[in-house]
N, C-alpha and C. Protein backbone atom coordinates (compact mmCIF):
# COMPACT_ATOMS: atom_id res chain seq x y z
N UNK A 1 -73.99 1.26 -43.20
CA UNK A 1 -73.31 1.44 -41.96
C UNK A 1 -74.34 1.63 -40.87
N UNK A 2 -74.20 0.97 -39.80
CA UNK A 2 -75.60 0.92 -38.69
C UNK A 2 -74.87 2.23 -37.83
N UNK A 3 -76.17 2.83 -37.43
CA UNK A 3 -75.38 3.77 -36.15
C UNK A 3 -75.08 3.30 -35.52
N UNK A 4 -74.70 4.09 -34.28
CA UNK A 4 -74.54 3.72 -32.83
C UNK A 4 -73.05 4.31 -32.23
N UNK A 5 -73.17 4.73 -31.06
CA UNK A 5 -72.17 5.36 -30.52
C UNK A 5 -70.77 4.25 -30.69
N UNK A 6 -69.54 5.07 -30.87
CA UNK A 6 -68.82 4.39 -31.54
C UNK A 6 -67.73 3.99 -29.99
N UNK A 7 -67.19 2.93 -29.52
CA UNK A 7 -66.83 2.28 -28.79
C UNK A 7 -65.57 3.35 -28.45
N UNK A 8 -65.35 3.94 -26.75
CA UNK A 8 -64.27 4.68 -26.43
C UNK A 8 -63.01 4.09 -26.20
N UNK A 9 -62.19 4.68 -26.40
CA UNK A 9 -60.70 3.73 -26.66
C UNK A 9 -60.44 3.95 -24.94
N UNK A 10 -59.54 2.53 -24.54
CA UNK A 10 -59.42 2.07 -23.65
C UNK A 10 -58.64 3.39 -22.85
N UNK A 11 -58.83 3.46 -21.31
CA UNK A 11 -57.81 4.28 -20.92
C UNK A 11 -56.56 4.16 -21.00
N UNK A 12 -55.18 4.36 -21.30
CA UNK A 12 -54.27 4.70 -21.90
C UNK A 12 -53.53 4.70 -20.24
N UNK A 13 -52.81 3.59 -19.54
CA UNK A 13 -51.52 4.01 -18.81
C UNK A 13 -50.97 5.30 -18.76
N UNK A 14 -50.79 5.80 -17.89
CA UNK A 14 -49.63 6.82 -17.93
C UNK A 14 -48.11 6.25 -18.39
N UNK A 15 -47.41 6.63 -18.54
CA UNK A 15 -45.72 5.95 -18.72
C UNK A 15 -45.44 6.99 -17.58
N UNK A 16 -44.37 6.10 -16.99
CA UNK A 16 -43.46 6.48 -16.16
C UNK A 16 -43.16 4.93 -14.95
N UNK A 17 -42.73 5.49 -14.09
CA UNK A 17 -42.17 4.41 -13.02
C UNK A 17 -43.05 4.56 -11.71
N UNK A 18 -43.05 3.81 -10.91
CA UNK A 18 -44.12 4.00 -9.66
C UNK A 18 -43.16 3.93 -8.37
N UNK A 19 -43.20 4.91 -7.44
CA UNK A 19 -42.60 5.15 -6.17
C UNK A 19 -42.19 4.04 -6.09
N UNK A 20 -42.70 2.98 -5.97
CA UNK A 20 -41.78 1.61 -5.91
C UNK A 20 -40.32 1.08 -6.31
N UNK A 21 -40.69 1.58 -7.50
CA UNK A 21 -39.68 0.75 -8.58
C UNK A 21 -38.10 2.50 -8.53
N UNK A 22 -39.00 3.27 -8.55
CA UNK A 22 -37.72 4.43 -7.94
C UNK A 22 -37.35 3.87 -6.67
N UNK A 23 -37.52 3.57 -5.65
CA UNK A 23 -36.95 3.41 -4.59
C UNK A 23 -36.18 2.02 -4.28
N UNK A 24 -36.42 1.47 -5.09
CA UNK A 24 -35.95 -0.14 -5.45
C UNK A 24 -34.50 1.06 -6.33
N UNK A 25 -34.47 1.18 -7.14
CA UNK A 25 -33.69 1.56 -8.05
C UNK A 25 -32.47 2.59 -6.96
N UNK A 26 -33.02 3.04 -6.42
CA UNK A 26 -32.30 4.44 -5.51
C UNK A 26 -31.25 3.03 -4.00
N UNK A 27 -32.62 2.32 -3.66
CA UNK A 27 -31.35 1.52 -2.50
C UNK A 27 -30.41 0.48 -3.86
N UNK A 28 -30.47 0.06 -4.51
CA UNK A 28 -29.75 -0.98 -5.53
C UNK A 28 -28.30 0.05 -5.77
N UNK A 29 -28.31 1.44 -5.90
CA UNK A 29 -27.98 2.51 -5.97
C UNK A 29 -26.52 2.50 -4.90
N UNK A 30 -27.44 2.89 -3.95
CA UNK A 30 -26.42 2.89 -2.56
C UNK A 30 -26.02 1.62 -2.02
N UNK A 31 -26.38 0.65 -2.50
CA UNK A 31 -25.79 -0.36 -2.11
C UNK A 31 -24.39 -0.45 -3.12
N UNK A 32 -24.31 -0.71 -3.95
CA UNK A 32 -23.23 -0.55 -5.29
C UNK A 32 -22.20 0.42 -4.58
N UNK A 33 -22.52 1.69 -4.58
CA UNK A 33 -21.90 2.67 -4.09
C UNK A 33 -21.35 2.42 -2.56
N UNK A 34 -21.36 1.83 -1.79
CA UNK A 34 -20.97 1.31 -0.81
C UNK A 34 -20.14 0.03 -1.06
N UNK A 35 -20.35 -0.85 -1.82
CA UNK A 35 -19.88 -1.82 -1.76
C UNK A 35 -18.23 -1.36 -2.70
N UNK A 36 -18.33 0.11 -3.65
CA UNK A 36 -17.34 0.41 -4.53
C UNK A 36 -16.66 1.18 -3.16
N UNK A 37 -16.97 2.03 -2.22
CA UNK A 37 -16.38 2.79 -1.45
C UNK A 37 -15.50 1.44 -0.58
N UNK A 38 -16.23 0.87 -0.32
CA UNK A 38 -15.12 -0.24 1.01
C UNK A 38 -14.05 -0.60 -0.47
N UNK A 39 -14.48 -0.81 -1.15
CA UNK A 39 -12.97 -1.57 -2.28
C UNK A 39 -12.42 -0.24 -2.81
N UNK A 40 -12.33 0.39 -2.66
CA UNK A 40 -11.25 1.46 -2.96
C UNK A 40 -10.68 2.19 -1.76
N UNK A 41 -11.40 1.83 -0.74
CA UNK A 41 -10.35 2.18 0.54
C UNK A 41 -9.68 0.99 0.61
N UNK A 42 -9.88 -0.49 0.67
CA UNK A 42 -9.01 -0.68 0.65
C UNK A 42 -7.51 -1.20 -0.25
N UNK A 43 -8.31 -0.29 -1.82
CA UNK A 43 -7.22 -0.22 -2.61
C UNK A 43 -6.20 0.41 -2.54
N UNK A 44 -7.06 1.75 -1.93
CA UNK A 44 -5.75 2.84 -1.35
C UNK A 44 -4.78 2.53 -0.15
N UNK A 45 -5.09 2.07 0.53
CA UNK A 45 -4.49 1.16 1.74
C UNK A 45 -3.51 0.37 1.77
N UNK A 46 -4.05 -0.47 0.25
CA UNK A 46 -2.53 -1.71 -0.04
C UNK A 46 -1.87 -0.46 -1.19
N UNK A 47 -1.98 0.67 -1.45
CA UNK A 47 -1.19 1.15 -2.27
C UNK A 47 -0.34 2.16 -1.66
N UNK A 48 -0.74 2.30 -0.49
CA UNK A 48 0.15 2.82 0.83
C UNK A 48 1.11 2.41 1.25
N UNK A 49 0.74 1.15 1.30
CA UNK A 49 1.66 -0.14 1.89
C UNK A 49 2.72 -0.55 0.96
N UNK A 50 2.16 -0.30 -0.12
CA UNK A 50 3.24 -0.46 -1.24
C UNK A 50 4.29 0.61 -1.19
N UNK A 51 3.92 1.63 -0.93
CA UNK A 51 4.82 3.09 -1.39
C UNK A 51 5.35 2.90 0.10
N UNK A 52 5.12 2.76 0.78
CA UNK A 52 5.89 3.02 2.06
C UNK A 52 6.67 1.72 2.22
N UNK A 53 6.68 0.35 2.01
CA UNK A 53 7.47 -0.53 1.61
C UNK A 53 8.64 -0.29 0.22
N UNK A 54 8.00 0.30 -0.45
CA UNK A 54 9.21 0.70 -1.53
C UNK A 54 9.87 1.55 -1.25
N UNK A 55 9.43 2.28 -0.18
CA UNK A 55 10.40 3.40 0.15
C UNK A 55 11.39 3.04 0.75
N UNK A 56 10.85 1.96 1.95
CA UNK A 56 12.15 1.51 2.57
C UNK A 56 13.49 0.99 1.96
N UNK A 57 12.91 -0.20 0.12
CA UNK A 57 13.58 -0.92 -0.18
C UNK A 57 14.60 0.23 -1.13
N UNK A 58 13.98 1.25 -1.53
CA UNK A 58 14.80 1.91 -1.95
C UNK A 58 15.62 2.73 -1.41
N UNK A 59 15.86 3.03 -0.25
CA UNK A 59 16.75 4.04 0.73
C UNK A 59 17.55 3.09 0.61
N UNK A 60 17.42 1.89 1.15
CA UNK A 60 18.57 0.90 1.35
C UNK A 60 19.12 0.55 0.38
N UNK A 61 18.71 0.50 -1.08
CA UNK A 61 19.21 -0.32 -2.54
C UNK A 61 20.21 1.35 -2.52
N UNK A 62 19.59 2.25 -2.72
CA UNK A 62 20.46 3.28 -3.06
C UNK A 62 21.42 4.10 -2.09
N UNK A 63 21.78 3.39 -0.79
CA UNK A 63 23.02 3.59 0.13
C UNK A 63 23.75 2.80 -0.52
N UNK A 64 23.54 1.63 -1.15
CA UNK A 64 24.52 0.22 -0.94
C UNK A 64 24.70 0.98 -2.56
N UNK A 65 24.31 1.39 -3.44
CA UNK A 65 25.22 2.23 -4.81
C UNK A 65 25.97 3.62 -4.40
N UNK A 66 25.14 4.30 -3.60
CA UNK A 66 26.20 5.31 -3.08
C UNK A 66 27.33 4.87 -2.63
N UNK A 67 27.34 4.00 -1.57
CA UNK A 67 28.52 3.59 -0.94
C UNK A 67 29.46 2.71 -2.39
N UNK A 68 29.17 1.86 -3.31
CA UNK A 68 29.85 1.49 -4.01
C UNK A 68 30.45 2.50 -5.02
N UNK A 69 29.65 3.43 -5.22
CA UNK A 69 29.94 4.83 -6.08
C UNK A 69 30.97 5.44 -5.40
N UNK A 70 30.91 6.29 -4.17
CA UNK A 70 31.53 6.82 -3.52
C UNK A 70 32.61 6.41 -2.85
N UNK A 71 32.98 4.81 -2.58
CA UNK A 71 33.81 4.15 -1.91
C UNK A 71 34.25 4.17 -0.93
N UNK A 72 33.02 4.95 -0.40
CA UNK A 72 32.87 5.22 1.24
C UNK A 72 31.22 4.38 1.83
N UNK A 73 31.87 4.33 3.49
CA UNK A 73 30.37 3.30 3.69
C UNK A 73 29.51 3.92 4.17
N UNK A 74 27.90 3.87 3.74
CA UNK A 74 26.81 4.40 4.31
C UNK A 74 26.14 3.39 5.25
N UNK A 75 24.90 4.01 5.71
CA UNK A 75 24.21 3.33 6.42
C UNK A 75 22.72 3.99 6.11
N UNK A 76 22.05 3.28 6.80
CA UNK A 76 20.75 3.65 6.63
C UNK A 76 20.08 3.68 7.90
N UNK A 77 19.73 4.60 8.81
CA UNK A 77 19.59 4.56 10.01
C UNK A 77 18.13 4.33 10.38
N UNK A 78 17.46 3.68 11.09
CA UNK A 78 15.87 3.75 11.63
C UNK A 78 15.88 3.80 12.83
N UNK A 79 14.60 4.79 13.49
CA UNK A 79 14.01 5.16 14.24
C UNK A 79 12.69 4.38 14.28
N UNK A 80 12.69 3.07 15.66
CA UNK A 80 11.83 1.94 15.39
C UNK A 80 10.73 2.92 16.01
N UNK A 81 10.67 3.00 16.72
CA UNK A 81 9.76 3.86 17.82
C UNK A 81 9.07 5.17 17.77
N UNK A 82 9.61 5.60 16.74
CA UNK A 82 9.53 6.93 15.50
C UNK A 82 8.85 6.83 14.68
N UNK A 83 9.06 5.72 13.95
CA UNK A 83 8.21 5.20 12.63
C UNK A 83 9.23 5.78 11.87
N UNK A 84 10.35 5.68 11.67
CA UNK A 84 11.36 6.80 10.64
C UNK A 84 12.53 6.07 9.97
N UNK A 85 13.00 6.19 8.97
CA UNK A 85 14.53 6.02 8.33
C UNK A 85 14.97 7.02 7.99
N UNK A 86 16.44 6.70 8.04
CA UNK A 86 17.01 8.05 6.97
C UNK A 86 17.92 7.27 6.56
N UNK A 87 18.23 7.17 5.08
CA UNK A 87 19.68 7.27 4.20
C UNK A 87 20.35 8.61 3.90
N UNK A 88 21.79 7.98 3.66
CA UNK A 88 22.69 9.36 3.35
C UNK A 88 21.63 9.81 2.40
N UNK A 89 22.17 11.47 2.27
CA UNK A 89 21.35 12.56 1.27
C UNK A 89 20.25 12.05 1.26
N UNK A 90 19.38 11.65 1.29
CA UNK A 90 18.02 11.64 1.43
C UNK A 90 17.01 11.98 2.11
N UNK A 91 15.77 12.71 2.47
CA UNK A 91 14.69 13.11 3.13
C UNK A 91 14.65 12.33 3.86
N UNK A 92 14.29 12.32 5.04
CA UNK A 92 14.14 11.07 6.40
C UNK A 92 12.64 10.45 5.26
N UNK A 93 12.42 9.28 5.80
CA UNK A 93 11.36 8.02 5.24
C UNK A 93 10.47 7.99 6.69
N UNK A 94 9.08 7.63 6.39
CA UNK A 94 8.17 7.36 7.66
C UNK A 94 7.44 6.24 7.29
N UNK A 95 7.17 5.34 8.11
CA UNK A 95 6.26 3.93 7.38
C UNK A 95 4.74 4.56 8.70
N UNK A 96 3.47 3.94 8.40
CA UNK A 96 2.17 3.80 8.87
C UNK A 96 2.51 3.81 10.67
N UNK A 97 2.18 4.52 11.66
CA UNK A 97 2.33 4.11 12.98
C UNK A 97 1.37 2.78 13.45
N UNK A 98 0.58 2.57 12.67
CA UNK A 98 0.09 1.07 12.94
C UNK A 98 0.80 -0.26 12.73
N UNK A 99 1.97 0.33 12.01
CA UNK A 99 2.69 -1.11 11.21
C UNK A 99 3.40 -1.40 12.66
N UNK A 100 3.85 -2.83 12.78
CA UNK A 100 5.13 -3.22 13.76
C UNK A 100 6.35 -3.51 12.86
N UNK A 101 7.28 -2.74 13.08
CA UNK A 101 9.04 -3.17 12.35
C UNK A 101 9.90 -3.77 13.56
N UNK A 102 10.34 -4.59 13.12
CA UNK A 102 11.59 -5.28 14.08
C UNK A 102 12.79 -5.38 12.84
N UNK A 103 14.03 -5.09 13.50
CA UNK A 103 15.03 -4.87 12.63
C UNK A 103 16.39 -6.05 13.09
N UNK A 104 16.93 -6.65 12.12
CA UNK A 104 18.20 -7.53 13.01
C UNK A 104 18.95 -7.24 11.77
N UNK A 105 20.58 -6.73 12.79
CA UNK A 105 21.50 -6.64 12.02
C UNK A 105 22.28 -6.83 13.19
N UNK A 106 23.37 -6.09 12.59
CA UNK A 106 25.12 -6.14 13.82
C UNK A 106 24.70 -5.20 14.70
N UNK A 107 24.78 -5.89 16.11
CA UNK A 107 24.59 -4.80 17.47
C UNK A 107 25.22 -4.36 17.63
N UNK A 108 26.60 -3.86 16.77
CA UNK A 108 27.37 -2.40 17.36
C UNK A 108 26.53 -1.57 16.34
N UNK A 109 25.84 -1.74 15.37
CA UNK A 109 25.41 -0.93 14.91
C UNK A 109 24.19 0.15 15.14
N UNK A 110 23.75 -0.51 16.14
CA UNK A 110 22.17 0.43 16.59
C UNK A 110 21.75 -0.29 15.58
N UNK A 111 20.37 0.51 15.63
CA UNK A 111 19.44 0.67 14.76
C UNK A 111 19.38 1.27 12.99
N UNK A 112 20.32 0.29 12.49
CA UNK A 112 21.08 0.69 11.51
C UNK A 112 21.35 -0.43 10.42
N UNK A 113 21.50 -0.47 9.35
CA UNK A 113 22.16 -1.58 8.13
C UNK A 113 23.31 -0.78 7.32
N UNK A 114 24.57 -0.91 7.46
CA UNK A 114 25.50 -0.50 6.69
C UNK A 114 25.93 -0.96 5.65
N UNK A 115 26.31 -0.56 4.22
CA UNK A 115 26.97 -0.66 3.23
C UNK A 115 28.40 -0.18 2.98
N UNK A 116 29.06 -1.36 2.17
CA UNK A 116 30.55 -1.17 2.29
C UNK A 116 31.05 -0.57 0.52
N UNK A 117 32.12 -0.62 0.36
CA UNK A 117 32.38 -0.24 -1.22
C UNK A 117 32.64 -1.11 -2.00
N UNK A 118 32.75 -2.34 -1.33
CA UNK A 118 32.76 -3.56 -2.27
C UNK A 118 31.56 -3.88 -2.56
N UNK A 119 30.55 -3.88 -2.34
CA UNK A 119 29.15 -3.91 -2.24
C UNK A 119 28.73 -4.83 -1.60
N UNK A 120 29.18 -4.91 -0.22
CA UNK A 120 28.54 -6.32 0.76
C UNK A 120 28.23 -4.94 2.10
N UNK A 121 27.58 -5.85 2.94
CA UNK A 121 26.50 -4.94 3.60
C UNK A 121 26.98 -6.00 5.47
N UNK A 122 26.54 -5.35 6.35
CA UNK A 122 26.30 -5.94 7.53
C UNK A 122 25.35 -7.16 7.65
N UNK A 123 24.39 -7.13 6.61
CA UNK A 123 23.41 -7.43 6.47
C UNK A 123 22.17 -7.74 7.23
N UNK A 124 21.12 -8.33 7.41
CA UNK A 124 20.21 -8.85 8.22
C UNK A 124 18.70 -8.62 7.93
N UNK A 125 17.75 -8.03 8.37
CA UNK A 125 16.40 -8.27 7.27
C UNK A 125 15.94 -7.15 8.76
N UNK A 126 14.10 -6.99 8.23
CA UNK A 126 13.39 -5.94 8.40
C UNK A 126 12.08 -7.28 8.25
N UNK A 127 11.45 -7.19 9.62
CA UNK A 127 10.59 -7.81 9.81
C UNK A 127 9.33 -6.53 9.85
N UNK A 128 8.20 -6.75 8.90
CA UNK A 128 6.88 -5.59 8.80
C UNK A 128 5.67 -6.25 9.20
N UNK A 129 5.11 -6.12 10.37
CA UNK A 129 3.86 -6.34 10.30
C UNK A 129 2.71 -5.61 10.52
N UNK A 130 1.81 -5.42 9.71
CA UNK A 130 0.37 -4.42 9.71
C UNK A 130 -0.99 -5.43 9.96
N UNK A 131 -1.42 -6.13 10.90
CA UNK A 131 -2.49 -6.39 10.67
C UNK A 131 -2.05 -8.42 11.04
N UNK A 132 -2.74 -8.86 10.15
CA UNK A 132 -2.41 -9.99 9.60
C UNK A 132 -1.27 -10.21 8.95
N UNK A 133 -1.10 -9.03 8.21
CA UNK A 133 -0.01 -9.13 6.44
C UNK A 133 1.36 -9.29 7.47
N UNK A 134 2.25 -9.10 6.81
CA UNK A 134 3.83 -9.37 7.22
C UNK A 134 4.62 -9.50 5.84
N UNK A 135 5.66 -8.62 5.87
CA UNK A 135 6.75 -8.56 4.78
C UNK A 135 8.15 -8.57 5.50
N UNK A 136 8.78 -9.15 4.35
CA UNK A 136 10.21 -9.16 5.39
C UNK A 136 11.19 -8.74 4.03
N UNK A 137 11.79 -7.86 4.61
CA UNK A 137 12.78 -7.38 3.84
C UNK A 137 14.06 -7.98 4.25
N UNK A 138 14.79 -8.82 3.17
CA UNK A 138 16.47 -9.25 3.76
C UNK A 138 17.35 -8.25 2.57
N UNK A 139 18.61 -8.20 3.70
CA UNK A 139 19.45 -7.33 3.13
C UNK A 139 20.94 -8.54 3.29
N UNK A 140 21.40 -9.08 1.76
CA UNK A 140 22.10 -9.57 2.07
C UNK A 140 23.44 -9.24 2.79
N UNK A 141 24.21 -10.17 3.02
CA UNK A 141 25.47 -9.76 3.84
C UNK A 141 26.65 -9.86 3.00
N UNK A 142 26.61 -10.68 1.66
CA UNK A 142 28.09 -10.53 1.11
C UNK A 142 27.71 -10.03 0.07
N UNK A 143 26.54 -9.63 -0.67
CA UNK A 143 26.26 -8.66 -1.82
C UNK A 143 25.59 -7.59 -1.96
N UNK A 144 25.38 -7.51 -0.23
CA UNK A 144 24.45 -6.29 -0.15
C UNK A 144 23.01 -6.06 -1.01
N UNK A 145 22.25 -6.96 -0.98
CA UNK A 145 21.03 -7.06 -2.22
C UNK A 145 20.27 -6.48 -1.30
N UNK A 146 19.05 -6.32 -1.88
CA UNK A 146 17.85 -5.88 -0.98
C UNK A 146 16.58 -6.52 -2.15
N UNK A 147 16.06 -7.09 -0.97
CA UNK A 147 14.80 -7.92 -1.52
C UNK A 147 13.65 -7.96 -0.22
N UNK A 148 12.47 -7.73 -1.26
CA UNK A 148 11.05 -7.36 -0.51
C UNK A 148 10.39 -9.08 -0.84
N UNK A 149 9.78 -9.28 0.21
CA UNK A 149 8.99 -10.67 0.41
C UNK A 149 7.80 -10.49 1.15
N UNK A 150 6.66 -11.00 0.67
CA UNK A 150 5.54 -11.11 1.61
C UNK A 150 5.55 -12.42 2.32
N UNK A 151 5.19 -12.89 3.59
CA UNK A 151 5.53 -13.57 4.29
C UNK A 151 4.05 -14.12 4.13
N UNK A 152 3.95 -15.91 4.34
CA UNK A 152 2.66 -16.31 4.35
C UNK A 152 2.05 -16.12 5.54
């Protein structure tokens, strides 16, 4: 075996990550997280729109069974300018003050859609618009139905 000083092992990397690659990692981070915050506002938004559209369709579906139940006629009254409905026995209803509602039914009725005990209605529809979107609710006139539509 020859002498001689025996060869030092190479310096050895540290492990870990370099200010770089953390700060790459940290904006990739907040970007994600931003891009998840705008899509869940506006998940919550169309799920607003939903509940406050179903609310309407259901005040009105369930006057037009009261009134066939009871064999007396209800109505369902709105407050355009209010943002408000009310059906018999029920909590007054409020839709978004940003939305626009236009309502057509029978003009002795006001601001109103009545149900009879045969189950036919005054009828006429509920024009909704928020934005771009638009839904139209028709309330038939000889079966009293109630049906939700998104408008193109």
């Amino acid at each position: 075996m020859k002498g001689g000083p025996l060869p030092l092992p190479a310096l050895r990397q540290a492990a870990g990550f370099t200010l770089l690659e953390l700060l790459v990692v940290i904006a990739l981070m907040a970007v994600a997280l931003g891009v998840l915050g705008v899509g869940l506002g506006h998940g919550m938004a169309a799920a607003r729109e939903r509940q406050a559209l179903g609310d309407i369709v259901g005040a009105l579906r369930q006057a037009r069974t009261q009134s066939v139940l009871s064999g007396q006629p209800r109505q369902v009254r709105f407050d355009l300018a209010g943002h408000r409905f009310q059906a018999p026995g029920q909590a007054p209803g409020r839709w978004p003050a940003d939305w626009g509602v236009q309502l057509t039914t029978a003009a002795e009725l006001g601001a109103a859609v009545a149900f009879f005990p045969d189950g036919s209605s005054t009828g006429g529809h509920l024009l909704v618009q928020r934005g771009t979107r638009q839904w139209r609710i028709d309330i038939g006139w000889l079966t009293g139905s109630v049906r939700l539509r998104a408008q193109p």
